[in-house]
N, C-alpha and C. Protein backbone atom coordinates (compact mmCIF):
# COMPACT_ATOMS: atom_id res chain seq x y z
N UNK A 1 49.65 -26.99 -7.51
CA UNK A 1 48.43 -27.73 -7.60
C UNK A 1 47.72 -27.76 -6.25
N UNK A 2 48.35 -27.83 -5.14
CA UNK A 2 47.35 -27.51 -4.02
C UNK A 2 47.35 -26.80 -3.71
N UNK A 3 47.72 -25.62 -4.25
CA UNK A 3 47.05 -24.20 -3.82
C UNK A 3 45.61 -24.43 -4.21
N UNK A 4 45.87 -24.71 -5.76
CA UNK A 4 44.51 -24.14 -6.36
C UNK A 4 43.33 -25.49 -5.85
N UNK A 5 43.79 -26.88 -5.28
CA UNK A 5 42.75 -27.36 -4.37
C UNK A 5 41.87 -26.67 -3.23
N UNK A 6 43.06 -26.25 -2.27
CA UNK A 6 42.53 -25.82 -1.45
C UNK A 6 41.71 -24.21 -1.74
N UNK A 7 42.17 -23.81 -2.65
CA UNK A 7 41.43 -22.67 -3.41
C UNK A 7 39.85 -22.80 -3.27
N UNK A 8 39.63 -24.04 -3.86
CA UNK A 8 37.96 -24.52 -4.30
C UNK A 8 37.60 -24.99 -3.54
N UNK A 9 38.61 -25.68 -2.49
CA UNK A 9 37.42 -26.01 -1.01
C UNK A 9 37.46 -24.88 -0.53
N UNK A 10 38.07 -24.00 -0.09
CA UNK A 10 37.26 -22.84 0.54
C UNK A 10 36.28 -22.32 0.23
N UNK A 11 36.22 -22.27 -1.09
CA UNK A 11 35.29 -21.14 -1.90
C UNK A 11 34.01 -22.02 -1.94
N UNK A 12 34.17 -23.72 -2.14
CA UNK A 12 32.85 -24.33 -2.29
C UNK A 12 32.60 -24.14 -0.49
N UNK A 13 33.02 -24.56 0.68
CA UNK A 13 32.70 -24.68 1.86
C UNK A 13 32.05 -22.93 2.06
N UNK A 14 32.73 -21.60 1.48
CA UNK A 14 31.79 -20.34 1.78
C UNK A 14 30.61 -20.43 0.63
N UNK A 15 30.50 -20.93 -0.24
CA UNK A 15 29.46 -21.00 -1.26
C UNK A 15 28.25 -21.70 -0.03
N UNK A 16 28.82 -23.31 -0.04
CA UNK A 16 28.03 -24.14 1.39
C UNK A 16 26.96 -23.22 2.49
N UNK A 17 27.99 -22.29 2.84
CA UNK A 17 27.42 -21.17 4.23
C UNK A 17 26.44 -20.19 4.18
N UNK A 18 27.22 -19.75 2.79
CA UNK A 18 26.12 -18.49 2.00
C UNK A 18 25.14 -19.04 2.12
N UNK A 19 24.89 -20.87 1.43
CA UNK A 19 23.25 -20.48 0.94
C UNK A 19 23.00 -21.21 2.09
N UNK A 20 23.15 -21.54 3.04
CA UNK A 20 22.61 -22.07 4.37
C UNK A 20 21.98 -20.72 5.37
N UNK A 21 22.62 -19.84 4.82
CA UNK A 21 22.55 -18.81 5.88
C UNK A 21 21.35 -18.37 5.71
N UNK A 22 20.75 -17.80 6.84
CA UNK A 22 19.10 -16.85 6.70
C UNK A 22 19.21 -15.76 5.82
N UNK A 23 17.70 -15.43 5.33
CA UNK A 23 18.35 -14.17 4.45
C UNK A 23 17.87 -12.55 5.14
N UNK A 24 18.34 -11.87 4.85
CA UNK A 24 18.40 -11.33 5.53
C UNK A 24 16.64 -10.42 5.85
N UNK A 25 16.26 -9.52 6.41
CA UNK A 25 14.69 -8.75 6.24
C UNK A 25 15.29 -7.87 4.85
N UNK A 26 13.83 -7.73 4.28
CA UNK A 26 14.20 -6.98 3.12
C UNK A 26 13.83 -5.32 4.08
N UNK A 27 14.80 -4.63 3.64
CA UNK A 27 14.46 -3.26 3.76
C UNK A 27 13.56 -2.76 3.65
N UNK A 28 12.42 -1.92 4.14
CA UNK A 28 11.63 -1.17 3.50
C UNK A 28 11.73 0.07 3.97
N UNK A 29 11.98 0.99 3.36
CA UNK A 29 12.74 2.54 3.56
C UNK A 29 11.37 3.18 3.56
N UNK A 30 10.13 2.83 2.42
CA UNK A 30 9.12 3.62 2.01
C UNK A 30 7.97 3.08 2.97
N UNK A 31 8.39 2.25 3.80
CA UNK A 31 6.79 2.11 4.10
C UNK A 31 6.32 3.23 5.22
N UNK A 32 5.28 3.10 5.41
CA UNK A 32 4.67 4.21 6.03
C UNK A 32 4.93 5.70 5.56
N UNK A 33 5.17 5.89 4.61
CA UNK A 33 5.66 6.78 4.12
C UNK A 33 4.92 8.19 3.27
N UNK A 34 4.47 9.12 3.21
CA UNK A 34 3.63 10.24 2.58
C UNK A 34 4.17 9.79 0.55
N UNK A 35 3.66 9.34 0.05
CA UNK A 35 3.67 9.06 -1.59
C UNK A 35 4.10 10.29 -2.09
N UNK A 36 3.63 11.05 -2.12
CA UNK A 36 4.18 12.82 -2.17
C UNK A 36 4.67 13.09 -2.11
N UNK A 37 5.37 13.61 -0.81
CA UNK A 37 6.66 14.07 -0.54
C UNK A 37 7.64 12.80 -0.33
N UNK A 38 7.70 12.22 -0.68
CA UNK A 38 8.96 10.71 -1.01
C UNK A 38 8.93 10.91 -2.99
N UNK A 39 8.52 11.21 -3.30
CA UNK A 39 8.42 10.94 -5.37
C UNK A 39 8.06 10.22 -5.49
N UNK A 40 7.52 9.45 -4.55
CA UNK A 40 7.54 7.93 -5.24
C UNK A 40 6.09 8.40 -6.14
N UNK A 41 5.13 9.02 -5.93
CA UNK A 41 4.09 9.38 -6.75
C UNK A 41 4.37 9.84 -8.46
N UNK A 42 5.71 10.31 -8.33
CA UNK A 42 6.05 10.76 -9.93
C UNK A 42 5.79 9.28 -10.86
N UNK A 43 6.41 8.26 -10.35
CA UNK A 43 6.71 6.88 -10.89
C UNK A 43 5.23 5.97 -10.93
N UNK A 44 4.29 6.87 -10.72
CA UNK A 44 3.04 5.73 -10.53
C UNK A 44 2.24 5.56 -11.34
N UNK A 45 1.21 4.39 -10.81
CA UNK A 45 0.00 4.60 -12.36
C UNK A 45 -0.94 3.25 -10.83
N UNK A 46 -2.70 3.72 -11.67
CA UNK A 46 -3.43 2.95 -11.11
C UNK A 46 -3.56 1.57 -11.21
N UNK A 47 -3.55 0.73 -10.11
CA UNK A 47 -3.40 -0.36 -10.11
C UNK A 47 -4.84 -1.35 -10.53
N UNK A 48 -5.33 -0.69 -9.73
CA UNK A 48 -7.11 -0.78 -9.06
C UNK A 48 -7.65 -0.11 -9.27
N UNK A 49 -9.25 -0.20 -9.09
CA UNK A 49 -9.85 1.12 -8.47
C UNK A 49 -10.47 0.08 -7.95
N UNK A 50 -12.18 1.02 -7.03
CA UNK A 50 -13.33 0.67 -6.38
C UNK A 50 -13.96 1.85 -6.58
N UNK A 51 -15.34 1.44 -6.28
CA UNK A 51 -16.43 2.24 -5.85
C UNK A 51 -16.59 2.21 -4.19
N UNK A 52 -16.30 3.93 -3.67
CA UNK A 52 -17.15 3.87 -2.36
C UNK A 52 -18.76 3.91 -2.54
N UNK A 53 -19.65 3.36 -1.61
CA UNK A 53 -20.82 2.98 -1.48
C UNK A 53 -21.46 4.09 -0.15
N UNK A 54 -22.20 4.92 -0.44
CA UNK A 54 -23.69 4.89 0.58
C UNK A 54 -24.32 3.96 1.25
N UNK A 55 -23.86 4.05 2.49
CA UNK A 55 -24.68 2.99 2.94
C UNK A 55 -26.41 2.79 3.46
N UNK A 56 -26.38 3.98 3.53
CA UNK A 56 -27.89 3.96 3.57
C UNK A 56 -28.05 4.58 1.80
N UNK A 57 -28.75 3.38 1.15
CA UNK A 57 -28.81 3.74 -0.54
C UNK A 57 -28.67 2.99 -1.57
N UNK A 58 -27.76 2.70 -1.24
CA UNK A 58 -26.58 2.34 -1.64
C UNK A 58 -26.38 2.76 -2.63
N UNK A 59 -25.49 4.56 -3.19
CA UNK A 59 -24.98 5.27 -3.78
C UNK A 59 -24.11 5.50 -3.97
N UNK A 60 -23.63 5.57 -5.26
CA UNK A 60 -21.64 6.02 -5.14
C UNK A 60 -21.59 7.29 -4.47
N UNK A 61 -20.25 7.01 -4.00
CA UNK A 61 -20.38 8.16 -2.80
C UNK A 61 -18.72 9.01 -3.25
N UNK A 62 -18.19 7.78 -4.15
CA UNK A 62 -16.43 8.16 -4.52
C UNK A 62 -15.94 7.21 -5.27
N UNK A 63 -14.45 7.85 -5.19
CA UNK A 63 -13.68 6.23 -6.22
C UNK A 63 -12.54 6.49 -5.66
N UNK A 64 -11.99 5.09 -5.10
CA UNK A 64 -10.91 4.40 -4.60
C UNK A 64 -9.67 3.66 -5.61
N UNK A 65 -8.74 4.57 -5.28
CA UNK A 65 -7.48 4.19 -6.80
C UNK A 65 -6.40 3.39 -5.78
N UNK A 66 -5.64 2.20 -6.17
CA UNK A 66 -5.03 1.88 -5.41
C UNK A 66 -3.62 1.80 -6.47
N UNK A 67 -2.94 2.83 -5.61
CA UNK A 67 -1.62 2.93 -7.01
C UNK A 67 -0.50 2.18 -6.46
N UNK A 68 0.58 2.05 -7.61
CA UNK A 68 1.50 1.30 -7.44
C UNK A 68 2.42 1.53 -8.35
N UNK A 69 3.74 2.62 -7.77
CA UNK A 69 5.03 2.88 -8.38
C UNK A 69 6.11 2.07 -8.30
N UNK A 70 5.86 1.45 -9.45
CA UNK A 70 7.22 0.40 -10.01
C UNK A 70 9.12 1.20 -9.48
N UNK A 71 9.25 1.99 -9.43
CA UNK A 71 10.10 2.60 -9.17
C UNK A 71 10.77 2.37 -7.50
N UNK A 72 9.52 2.61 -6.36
CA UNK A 72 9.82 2.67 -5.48
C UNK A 72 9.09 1.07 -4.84
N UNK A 73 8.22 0.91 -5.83
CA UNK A 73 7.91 -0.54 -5.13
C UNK A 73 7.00 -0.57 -4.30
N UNK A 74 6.18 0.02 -4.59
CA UNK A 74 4.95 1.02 -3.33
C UNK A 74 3.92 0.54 -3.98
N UNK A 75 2.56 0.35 -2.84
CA UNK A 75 1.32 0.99 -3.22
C UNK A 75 0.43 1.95 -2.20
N UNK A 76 -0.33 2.06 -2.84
CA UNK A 76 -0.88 2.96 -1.69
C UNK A 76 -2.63 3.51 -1.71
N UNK A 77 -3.33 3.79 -1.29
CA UNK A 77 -4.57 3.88 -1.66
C UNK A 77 -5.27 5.58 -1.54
N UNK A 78 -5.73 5.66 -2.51
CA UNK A 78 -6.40 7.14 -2.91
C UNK A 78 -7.61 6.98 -2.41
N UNK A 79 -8.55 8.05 -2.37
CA UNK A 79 -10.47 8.03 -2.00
C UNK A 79 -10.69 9.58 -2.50
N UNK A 80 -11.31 9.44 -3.13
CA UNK A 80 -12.00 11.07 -3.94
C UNK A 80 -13.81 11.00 -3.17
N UNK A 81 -14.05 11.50 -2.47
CA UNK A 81 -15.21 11.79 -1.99
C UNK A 81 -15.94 13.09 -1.86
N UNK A 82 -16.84 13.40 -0.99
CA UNK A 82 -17.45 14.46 -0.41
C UNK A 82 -16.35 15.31 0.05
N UNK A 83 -16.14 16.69 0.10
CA UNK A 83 -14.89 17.46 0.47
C UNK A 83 -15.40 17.20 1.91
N UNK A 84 -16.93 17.38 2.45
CA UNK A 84 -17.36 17.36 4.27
C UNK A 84 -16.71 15.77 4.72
N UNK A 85 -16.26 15.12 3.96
CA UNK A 85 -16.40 13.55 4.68
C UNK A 85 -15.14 13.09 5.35
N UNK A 86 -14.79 13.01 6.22
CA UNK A 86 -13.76 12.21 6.91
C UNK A 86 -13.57 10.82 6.84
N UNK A 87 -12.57 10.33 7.07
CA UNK A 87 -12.57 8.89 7.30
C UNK A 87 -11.20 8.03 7.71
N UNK A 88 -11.06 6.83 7.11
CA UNK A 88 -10.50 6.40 7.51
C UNK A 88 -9.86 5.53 5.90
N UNK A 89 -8.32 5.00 5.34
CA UNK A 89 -7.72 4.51 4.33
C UNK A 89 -7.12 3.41 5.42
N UNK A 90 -7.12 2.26 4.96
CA UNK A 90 -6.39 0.78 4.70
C UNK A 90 -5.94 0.29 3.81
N UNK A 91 -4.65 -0.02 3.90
CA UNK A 91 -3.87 -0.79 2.85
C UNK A 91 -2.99 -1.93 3.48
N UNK A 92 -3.95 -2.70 2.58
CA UNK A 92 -3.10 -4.28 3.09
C UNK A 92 -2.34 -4.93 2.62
N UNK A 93 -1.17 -6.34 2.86
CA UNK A 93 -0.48 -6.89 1.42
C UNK A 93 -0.51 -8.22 2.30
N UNK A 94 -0.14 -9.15 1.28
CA UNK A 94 -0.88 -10.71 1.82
C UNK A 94 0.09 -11.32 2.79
N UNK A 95 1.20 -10.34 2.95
CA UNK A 95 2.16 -10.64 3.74
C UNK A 95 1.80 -10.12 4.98
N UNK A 96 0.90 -10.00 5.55
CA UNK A 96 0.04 -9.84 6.54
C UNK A 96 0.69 -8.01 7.68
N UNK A 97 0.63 -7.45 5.99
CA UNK A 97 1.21 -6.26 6.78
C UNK A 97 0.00 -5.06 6.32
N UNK A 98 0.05 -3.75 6.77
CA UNK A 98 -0.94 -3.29 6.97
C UNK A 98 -0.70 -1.29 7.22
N UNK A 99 -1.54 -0.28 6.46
CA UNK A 99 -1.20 1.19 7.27
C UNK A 99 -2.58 1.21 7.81
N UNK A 100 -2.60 2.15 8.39
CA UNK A 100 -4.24 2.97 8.50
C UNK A 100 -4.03 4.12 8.38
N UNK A 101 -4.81 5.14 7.83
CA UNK A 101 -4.19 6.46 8.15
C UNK A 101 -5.68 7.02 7.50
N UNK A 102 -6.26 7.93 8.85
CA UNK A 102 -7.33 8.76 8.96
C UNK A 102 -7.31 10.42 8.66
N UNK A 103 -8.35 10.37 7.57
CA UNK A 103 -8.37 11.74 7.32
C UNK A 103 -9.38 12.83 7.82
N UNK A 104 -9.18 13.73 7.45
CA UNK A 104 -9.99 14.86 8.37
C UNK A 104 -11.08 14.97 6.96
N UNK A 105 -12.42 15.95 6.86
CA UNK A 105 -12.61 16.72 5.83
C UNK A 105 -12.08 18.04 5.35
N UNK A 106 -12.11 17.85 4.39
CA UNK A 106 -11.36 18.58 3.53
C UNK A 106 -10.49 18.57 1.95
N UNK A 107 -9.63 18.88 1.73
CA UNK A 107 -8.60 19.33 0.72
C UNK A 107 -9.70 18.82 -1.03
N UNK A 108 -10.90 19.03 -0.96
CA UNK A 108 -11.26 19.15 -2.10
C UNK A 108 -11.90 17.59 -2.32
N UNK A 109 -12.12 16.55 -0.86
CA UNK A 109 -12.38 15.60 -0.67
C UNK A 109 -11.46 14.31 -1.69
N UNK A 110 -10.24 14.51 -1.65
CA UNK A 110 -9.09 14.01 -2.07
C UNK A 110 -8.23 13.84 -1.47
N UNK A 111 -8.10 12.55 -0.93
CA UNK A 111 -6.97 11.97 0.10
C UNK A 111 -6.26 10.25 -0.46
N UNK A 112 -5.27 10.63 0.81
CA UNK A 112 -4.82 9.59 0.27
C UNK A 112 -3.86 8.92 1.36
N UNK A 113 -3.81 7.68 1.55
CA UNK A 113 -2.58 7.36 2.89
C UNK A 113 -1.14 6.54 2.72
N UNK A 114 -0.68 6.49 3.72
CA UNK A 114 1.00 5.99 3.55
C UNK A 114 0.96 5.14 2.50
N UNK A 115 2.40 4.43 2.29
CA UNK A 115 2.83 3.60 1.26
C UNK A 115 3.07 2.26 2.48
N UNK A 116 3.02 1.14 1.61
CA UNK A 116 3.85 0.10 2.06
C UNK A 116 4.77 -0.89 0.92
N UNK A 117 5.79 -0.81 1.16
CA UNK A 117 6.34 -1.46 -0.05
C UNK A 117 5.95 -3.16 -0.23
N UNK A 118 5.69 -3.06 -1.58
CA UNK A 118 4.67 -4.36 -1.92
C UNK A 118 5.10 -5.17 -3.20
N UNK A 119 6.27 -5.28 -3.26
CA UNK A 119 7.33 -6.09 -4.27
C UNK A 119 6.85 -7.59 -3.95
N UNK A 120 6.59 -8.36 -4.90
CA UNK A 120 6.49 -9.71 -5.15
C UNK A 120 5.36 -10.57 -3.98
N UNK A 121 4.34 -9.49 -3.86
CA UNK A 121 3.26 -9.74 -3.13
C UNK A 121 2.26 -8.94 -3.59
N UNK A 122 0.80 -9.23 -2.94
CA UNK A 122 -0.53 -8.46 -3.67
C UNK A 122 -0.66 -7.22 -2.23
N UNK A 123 -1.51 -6.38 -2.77
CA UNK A 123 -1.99 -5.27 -2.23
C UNK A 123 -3.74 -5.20 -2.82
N UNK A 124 -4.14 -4.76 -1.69
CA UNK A 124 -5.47 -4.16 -1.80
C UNK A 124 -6.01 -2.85 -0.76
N UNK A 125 -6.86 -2.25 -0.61
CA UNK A 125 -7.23 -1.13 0.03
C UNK A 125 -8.88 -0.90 0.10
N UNK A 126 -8.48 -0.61 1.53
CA UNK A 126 -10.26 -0.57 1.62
C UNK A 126 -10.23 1.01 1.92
N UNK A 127 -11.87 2.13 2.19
CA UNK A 127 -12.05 3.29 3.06
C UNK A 127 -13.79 3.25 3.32
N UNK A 128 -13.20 4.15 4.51
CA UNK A 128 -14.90 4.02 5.36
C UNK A 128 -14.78 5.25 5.25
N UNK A 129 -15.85 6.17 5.28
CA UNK A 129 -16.61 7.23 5.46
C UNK A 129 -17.64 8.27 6.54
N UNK A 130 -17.15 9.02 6.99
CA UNK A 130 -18.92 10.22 7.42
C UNK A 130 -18.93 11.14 7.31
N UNK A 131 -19.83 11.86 7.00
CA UNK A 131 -19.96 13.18 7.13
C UNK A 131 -21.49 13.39 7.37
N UNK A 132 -21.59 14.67 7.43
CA UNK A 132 -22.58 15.60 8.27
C UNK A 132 -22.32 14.77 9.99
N UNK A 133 -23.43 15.30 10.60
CA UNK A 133 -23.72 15.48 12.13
C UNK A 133 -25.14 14.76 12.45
N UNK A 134 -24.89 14.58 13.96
CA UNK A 134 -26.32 14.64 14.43
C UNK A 134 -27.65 13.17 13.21
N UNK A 135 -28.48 13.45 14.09
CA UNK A 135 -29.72 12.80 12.29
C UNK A 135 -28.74 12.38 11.34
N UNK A 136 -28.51 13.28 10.78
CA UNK A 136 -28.27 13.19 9.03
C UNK A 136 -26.83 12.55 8.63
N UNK A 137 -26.23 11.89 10.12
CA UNK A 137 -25.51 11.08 9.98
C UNK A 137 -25.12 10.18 8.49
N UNK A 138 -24.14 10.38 7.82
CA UNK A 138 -24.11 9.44 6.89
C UNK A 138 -22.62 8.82 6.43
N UNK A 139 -22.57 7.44 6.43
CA UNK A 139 -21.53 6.75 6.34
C UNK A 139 -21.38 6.08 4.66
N UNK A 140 -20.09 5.56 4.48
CA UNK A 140 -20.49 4.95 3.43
C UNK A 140 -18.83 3.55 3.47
N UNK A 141 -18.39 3.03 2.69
CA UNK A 141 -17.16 2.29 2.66
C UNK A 141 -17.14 1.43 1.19
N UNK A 142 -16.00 1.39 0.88
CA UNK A 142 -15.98 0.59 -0.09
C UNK A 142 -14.16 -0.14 -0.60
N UNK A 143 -14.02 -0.51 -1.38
CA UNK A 143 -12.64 -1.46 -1.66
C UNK A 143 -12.33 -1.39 -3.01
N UNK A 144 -10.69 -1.97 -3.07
CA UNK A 144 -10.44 -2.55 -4.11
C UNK A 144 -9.95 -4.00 -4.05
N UNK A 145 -10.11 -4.45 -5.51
CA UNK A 145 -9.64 -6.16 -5.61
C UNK A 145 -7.88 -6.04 -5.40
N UNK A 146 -7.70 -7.19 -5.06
CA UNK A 146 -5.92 -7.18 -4.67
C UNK A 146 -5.33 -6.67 -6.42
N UNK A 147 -4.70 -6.56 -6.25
CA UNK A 147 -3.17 -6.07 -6.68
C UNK A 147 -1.82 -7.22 -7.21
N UNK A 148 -1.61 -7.94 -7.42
CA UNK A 148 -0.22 -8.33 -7.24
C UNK A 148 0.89 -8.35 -8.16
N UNK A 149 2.34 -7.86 -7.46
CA UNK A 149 3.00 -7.37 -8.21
C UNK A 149 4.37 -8.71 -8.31
């Protein structure tokens, strides 16, 4: 019989510790991460979208998909534009974390930037825009509404 006492005070006094204890950072393996070459893109579907805007116009200029693979726990933000337009992708989550990741022109004006893993918090994504030169300077930016998963 006092084995099995002292049995249950141990086990209640490590039960006690466990939940006193801090927990630990959650891992995130995917963040910053290319959606692509990780798979995590096989597992996805659109969360969001937006309209990018002309800013002198104010014209659609693109559309902003902000995806989110249940699998890997990701989101991440797309921009279909002008193939000439460069710019710049943001993705935020309310946990006050954040990528940036700037693109060149090109690949058929279809880009897209890192992941941040966004489990049991919201996500949203903004992109800014330019293309041409000189004068004919033209910018544009636009968003999506949060996300939460």
């Amino acid at each position: 019989m006092q084995l099995r006492v002292t049995a249950v005070t141990v086990a209640a006094a490590a039960l006690g510790l466990l939940s006193g204890a801090p927990a630990q950072a959650q891992v995130r393996t995917y963040d910053h991460q290319d959606p692509a070459r990780s798979g995590c893109w096989n597992s996805a579907h659109v969360a969001r979208t937006g309209t990018l805007v002309r800013h002198h116009g104010h014209h659609p200029a693109g559309r902003i998909n902000l995806w989110w693979s249940p699998r890997c726990r990701t989101n991440w933000v797309e921009v279909t534009t002008d193939s000439k337009a460069g710019g710049t992708i943001q993705l935020y989550t309310a946990d006050r974390r954040r990528d940036v990741f700037d693109f060149r022109p090109g690949n058929n004006g279809r880009h897209w930037g890192n992941m941040l893993q966004a489990a049991r918090t919201c996500a949203w994504g903004e992109v800014t825009v330019r293309w041409n030169s000189g004068r004919a300077l033209q910018t544009g930016s636009g968003g999506t509404a949060k996300a939460c998963g």
